[in-house]
Protein backbone atom coordinates (compact mmCIF):
# COMPACT_ATOMS: atom_id res chain seq x y z
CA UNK A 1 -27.92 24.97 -14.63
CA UNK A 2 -26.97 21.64 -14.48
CA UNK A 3 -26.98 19.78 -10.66
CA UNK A 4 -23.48 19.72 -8.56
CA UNK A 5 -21.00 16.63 -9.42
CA UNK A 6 -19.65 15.42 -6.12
CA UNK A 7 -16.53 13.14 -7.00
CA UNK A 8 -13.63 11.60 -5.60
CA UNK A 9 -10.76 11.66 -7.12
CA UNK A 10 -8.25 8.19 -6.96
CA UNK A 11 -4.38 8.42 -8.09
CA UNK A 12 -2.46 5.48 -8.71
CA UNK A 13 -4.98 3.32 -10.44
CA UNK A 14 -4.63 0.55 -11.79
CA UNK A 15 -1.03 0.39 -11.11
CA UNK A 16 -1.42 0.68 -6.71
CA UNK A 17 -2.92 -1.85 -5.09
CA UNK A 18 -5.03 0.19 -2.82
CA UNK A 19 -5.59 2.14 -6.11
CA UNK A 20 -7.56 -0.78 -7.19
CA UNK A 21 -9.44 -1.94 -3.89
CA UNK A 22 -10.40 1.91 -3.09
CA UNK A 23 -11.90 2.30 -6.90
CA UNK A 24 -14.15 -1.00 -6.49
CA UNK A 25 -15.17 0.13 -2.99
CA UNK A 26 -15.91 3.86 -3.82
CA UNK A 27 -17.91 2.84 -7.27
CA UNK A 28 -19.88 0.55 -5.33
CA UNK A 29 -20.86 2.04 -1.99
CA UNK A 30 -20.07 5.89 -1.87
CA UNK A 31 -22.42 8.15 -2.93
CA UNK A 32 -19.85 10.41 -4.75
CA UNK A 33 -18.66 9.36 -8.82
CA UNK A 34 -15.31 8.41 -9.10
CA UNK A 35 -12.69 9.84 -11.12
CA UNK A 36 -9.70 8.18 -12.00
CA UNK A 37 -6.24 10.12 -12.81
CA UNK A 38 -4.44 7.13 -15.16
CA UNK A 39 -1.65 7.62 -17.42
CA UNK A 40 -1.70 6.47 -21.21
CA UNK A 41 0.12 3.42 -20.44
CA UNK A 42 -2.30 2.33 -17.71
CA UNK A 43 -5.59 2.78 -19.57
CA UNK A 44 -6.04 -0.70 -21.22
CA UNK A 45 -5.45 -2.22 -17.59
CA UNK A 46 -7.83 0.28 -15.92
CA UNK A 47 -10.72 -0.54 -18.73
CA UNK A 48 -10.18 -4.29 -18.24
CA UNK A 49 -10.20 -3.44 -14.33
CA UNK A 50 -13.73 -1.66 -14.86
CA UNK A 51 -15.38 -4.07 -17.16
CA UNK A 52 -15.24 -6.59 -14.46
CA UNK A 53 -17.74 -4.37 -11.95
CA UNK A 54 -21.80 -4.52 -12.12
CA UNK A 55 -22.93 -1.76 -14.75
CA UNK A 56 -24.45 0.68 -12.19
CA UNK A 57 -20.74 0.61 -10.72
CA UNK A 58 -18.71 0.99 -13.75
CA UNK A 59 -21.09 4.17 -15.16
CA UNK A 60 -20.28 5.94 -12.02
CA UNK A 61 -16.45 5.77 -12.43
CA UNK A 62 -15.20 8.13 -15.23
CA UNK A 63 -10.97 7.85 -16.44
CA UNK A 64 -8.73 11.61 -17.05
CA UNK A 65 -6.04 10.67 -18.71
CA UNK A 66 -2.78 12.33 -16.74
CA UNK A 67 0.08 12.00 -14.67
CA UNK A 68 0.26 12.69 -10.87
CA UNK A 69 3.61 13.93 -11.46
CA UNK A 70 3.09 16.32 -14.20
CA UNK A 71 2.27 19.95 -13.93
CA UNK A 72 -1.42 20.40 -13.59
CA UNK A 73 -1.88 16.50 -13.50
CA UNK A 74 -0.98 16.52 -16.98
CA UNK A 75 -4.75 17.60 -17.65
CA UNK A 76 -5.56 20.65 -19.83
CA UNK A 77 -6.35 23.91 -18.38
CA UNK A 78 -9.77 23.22 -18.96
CA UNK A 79 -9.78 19.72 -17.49
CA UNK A 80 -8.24 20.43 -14.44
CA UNK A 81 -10.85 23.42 -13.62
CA UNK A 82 -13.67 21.40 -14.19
CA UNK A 83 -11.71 18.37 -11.83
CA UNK A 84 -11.42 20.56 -9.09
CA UNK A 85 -14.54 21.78 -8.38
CA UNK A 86 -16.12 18.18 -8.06
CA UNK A 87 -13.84 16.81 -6.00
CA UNK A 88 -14.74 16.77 -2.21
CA UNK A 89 -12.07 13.58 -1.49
CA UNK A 90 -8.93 12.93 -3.05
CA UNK A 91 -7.11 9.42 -2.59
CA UNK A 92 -3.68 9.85 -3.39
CA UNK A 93 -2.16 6.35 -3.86
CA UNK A 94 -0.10 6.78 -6.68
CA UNK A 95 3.12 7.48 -4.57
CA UNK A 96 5.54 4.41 -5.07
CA UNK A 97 5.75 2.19 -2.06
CA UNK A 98 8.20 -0.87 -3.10
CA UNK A 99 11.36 -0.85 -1.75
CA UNK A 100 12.96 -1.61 -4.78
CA UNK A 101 11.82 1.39 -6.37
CA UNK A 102 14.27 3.56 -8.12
CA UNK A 103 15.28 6.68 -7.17
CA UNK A 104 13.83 8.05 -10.37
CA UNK A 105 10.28 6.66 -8.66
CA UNK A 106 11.28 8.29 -6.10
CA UNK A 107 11.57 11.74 -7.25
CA UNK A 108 8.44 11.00 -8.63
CA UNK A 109 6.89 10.52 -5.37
CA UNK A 110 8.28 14.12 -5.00
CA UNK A 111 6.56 15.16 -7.78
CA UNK A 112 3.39 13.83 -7.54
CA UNK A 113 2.81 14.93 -4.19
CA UNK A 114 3.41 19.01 -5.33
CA UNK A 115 1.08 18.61 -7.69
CA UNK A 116 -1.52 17.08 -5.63
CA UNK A 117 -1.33 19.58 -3.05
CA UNK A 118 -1.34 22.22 -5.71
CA UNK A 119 -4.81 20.71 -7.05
CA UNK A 120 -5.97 20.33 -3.69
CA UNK A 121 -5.51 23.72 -3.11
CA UNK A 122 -7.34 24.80 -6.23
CA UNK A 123 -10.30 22.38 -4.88
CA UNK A 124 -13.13 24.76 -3.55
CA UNK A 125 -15.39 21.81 -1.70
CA UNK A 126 -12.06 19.71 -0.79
CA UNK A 127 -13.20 17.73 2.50
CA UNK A 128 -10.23 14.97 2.71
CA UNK A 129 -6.69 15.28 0.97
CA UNK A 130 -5.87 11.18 1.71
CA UNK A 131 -1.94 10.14 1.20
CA UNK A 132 -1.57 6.10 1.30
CA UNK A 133 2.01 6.38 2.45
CA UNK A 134 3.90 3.44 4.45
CA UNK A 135 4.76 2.45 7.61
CA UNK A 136 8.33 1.62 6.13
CA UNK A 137 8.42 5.57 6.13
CA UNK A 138 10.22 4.95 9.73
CA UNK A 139 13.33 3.36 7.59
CA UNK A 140 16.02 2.24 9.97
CA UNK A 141 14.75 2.60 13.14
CA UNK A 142 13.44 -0.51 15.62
CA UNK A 143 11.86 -0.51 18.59
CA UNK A 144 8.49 1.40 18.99
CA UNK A 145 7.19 3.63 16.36
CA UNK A 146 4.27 6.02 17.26
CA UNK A 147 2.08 7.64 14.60
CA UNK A 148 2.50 11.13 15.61
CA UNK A 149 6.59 10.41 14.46
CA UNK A 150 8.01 11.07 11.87
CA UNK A 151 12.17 11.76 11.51
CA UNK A 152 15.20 10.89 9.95
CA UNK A 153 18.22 10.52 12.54
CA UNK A 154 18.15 6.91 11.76
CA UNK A 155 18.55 6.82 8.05
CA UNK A 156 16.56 4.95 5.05
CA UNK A 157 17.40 1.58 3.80
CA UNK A 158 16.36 2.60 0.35
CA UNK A 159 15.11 6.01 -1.75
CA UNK A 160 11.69 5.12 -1.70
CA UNK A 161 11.65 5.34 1.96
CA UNK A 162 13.42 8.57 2.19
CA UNK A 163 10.86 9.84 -0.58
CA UNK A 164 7.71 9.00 1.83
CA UNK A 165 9.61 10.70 4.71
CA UNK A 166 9.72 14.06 2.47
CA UNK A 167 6.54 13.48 1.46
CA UNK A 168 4.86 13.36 4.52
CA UNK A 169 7.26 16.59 5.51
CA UNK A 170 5.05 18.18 2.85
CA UNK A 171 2.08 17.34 3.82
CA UNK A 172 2.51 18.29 7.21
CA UNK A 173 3.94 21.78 6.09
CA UNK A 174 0.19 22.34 4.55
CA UNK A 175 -1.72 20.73 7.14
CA UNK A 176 -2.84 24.09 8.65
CA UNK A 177 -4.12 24.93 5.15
CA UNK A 178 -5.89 21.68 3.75
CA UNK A 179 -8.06 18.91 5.74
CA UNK A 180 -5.15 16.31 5.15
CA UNK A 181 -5.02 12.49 6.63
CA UNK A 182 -1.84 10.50 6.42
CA UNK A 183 -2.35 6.60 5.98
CA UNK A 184 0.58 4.41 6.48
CA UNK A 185 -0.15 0.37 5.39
CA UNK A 186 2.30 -2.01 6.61
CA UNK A 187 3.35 -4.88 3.88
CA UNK A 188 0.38 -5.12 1.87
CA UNK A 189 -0.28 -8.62 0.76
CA UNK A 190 -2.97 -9.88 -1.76
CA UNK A 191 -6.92 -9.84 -1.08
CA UNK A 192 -7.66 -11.99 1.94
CA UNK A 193 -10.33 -13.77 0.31
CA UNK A 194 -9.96 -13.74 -3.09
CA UNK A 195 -6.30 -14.13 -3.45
CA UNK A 196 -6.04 -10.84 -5.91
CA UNK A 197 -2.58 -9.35 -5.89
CA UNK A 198 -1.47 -7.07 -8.58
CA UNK A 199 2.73 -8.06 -7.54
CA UNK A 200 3.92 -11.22 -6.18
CA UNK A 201 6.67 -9.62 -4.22
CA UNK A 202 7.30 -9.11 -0.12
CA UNK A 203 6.21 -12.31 1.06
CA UNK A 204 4.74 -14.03 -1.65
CA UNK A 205 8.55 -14.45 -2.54
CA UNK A 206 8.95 -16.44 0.37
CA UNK A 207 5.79 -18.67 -0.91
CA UNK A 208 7.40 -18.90 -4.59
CA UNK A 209 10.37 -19.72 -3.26
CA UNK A 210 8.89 -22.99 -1.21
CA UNK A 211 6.92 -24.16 -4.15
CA UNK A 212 9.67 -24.30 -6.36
CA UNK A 213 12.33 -26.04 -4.29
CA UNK A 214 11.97 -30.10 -3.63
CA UNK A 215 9.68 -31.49 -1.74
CA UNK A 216 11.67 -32.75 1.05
CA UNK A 217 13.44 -29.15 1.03
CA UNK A 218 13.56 -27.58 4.66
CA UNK A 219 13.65 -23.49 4.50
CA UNK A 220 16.71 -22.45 6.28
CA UNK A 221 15.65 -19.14 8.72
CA UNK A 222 17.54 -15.83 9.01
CA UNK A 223 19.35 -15.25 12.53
CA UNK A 224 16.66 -12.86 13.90
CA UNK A 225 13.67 -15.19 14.30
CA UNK A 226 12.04 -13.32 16.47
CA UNK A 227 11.55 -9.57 13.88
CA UNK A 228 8.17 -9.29 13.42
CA UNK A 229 5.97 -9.21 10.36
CA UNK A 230 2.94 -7.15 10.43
CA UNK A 231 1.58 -8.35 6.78
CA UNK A 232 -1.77 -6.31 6.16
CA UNK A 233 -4.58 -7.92 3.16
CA UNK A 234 -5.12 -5.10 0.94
CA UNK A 235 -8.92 -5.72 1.52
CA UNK A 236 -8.74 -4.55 5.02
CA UNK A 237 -6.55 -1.75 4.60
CA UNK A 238 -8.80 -0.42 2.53
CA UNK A 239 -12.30 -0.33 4.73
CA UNK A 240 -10.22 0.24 7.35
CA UNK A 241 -8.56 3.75 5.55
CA UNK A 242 -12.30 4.42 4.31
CA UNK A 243 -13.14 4.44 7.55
CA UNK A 244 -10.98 6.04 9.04
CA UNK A 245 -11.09 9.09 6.59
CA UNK A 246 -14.77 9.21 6.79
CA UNK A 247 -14.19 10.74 10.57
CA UNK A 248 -13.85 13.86 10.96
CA UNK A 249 -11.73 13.57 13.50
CA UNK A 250 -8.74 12.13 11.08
CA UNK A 251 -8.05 15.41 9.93
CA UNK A 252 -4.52 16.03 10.92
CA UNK A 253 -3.56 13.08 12.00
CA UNK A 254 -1.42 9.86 11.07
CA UNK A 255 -2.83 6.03 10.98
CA UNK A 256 -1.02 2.85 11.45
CA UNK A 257 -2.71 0.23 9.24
CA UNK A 258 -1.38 -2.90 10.59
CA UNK A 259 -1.29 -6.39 12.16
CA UNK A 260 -2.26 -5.92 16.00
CA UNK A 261 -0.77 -8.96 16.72
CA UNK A 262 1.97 -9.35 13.96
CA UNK A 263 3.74 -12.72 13.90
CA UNK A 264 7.41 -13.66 13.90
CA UNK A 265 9.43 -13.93 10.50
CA UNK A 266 10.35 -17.92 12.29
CA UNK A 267 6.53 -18.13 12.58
CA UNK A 268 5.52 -17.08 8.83
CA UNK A 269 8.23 -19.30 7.35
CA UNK A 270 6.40 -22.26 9.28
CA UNK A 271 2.96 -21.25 8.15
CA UNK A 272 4.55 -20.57 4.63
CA UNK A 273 6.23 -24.58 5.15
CA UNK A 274 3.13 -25.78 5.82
CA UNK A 275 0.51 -24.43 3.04
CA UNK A 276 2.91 -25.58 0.79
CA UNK A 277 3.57 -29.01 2.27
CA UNK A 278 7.31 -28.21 2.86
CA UNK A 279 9.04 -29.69 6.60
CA UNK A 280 9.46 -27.17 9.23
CA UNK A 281 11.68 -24.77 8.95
CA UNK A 282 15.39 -25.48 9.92
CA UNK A 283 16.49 -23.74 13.59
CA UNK A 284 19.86 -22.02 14.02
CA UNK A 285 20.75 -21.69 10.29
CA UNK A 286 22.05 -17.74 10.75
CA UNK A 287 20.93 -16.05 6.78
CA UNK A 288 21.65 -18.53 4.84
CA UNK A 289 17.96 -17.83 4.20
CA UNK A 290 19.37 -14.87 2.00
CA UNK A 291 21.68 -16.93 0.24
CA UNK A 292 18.83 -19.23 -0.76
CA UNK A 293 16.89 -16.65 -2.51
CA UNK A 294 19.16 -14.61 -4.18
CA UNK A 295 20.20 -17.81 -5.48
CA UNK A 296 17.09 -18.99 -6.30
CA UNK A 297 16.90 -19.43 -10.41
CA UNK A 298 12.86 -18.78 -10.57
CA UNK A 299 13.97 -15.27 -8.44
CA UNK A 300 17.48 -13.74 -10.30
CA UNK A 301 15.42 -11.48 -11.71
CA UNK A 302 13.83 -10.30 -8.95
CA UNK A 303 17.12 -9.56 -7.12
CA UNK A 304 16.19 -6.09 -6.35
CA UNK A 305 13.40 -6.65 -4.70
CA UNK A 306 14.08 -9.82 -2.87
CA UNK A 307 17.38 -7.84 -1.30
CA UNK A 308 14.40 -5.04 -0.29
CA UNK A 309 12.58 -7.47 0.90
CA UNK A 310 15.59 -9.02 3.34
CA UNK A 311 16.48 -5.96 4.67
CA UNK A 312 12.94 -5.45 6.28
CA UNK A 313 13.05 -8.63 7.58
CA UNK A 314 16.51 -7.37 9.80
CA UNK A 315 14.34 -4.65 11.23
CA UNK A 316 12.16 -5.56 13.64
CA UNK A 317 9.67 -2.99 14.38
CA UNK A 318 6.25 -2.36 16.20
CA UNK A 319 4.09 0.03 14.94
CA UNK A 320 1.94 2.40 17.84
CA UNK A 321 -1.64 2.12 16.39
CA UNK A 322 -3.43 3.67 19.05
CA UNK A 323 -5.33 6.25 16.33
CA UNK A 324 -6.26 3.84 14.13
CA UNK A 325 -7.52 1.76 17.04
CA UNK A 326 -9.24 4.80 17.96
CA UNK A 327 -11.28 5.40 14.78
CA UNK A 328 -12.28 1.75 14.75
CA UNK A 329 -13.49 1.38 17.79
CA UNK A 330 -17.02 1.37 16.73
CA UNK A 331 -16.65 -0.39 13.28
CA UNK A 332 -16.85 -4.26 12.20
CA UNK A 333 -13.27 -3.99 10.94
CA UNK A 334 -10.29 -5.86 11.78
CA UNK A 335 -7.07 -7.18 10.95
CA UNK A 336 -7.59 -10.86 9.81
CA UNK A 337 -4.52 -12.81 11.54
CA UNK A 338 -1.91 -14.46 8.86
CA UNK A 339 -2.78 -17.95 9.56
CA UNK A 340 -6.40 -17.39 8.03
CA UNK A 341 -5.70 -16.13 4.37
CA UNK A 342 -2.02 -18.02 4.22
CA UNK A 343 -3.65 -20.86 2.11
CA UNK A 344 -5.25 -17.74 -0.27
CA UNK A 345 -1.86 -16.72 -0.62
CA UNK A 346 -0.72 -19.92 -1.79
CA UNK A 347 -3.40 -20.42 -4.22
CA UNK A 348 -2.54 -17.22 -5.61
CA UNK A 349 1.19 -17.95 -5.95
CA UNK A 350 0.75 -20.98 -7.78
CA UNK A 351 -1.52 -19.42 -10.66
CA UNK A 352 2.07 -18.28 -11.78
């Protein structure tokens, strides 16, 4: 008889960012192979993806063609058996995060999360059920949000955020039943050192934005300078989630992945001015900042998402982080402030 396979199993790759970031890490330093649940569609991305890692990495990651939102995973009878009694950790990033998602993603999300609690359930040596949710699951509200909330009185601005919210409802429903841990990102942004992004969208429209207007062009600001932006590199959401779901003590609970010390949407349009060699940006000019980008020619067709992206930046929020803080209290990982990777953000906008 042959020896155990211990596995993890990753949703959402190659399409989610984390998706990407969490196979890489896993492959490379856990001692577990890694299976990958990737639709049809996805596999000549997620092959390219995988060519690009040593050769000791790449033979430990295996692909199962599927679909999170399918019955069974789309797998055979046969394949899903054999999935579920390797896995001890599933990463479930495959739930749609952008606000500009449709609501047919977000039924999806719906979808995909039944079925993963299903498999989980069928999963004999199951040791971490991990959902990469948002922290744009608190939709409407302002003021301070605590990880151990989660409601609705407030309203979504969008479907995807009302998706999350039932989501999480789920997951919480089955929490007495499976080892679950809840991970909520703030605005993901590209790699903090090497610039990789799968979408320029969220703030790198901001950046294309600047490097396509004039030189002597001065970035008008919305009229609540002072909302805050807690932009999180996808690099460290990802050791920091690893982390974190490596404890035992995450079982149960909810994380806040985000900025400590998030800066002011007045203060990222300055930064953003000055990587890209724009002036300052201009004081007291209520929203015509909107105007400018849905305006923008090299943005129409990114309308959707740039009026997503404007409506978070009307919220101002500050998310509790006191667990993750907790659970990284004795690790070498931290939130790398905006001002450090802005010019890798940059470099990474203008490649397009």
């Amino acid at each position: 008889m042959g020896a155990l396979v211990r596995s993890v199993l990753v949703t959402g790759f190659p399409g989610r960012q984390p998706a990407v970031h969490l196979v890489r890490e896993l492959a490379s330093h856990d001692e577990r192979t890694v299976c990958c649940l990737i639709t049809e569609g996805r596999k000549a991305r997620a092959l390219e993806l995988l060519d690009k890692l040593p050769v000791s990495a790449r033979e430990r990651v295996s692909l199962w063609v599927g679909d999170p939102r399918s019955m069974d995973l789309g797998l055979s009878g046969e394949e899903f058996a054999v999935l579920a009694e390797q896995v001890e950790v599933i990463h479930h990033c495959a739930s749609v995060t952008d606000p500009a998602g449709t609501q047919e993603e977000a039924t999806g999300n719906l979808r995909a999360a039944d079925e993963i609690l299903e498999f989980a359930e069928a999963a004999p040596r199951l040791k971490r059920l991990v959902c990469w949710s948002s922290a744009s699951v608190s939709g409407n509200r302002e003021g301070f949000i605590k990880e151990t909330e989660l409601d609705d009185k407030m309203g979504f601005r969008n479907p995807i955020e009302e998706s999350l919210y039932r989501v999480e409802r789920m997951l919480g429903e089955s929490a007495d039943d499976l080892p679950i841990v809840v991970l909520r990102p703030a605005l993901l942004v590209g790699d903090s050192i090497t610039g990789e992004v799968e979408d320029l969208d969220g703030l790198y429209l901001l950046i294309r934005f600047l490097l396509s207007a004039p030189d002597d062009y001065r970035i008008p600001t919305p009229s609540r300078t002072g909302v805050r932006i807690s932009a999180v590199p996808v690099d460290y959401a990802v050791r920091a989630g690893l982390h974190i779901a490596a404890n035992e003590g995450s079982i149960g609970r909810t994380f806040h992945i985000v900025d400590p010390k998030p800066v002011t949407v007045q203060r990222a349009l300055q930064l953003f001015a000055e990587a890209t060699g724009r002036p300052a940006p201009r004081e007291h000019d209520p929203l015509n900042l909107a105007t400018a980008l849905m305006r923008a020619p090299g943005l129409q067709r990114f309308r959707n998402t740039t009026r997503a992206f404007l409506d978070q930046l009307k919220t101002d929020v500050i998310y509790d982080d006191r667990n993750t803080r907790e659970l990284l209290a004795d690790a070498r990982i931290s939130c790398p402030a905006l001002e450090s990777y802005v010019d890798t953000m940059v470099a990474r906008a203008q490649q397009d």
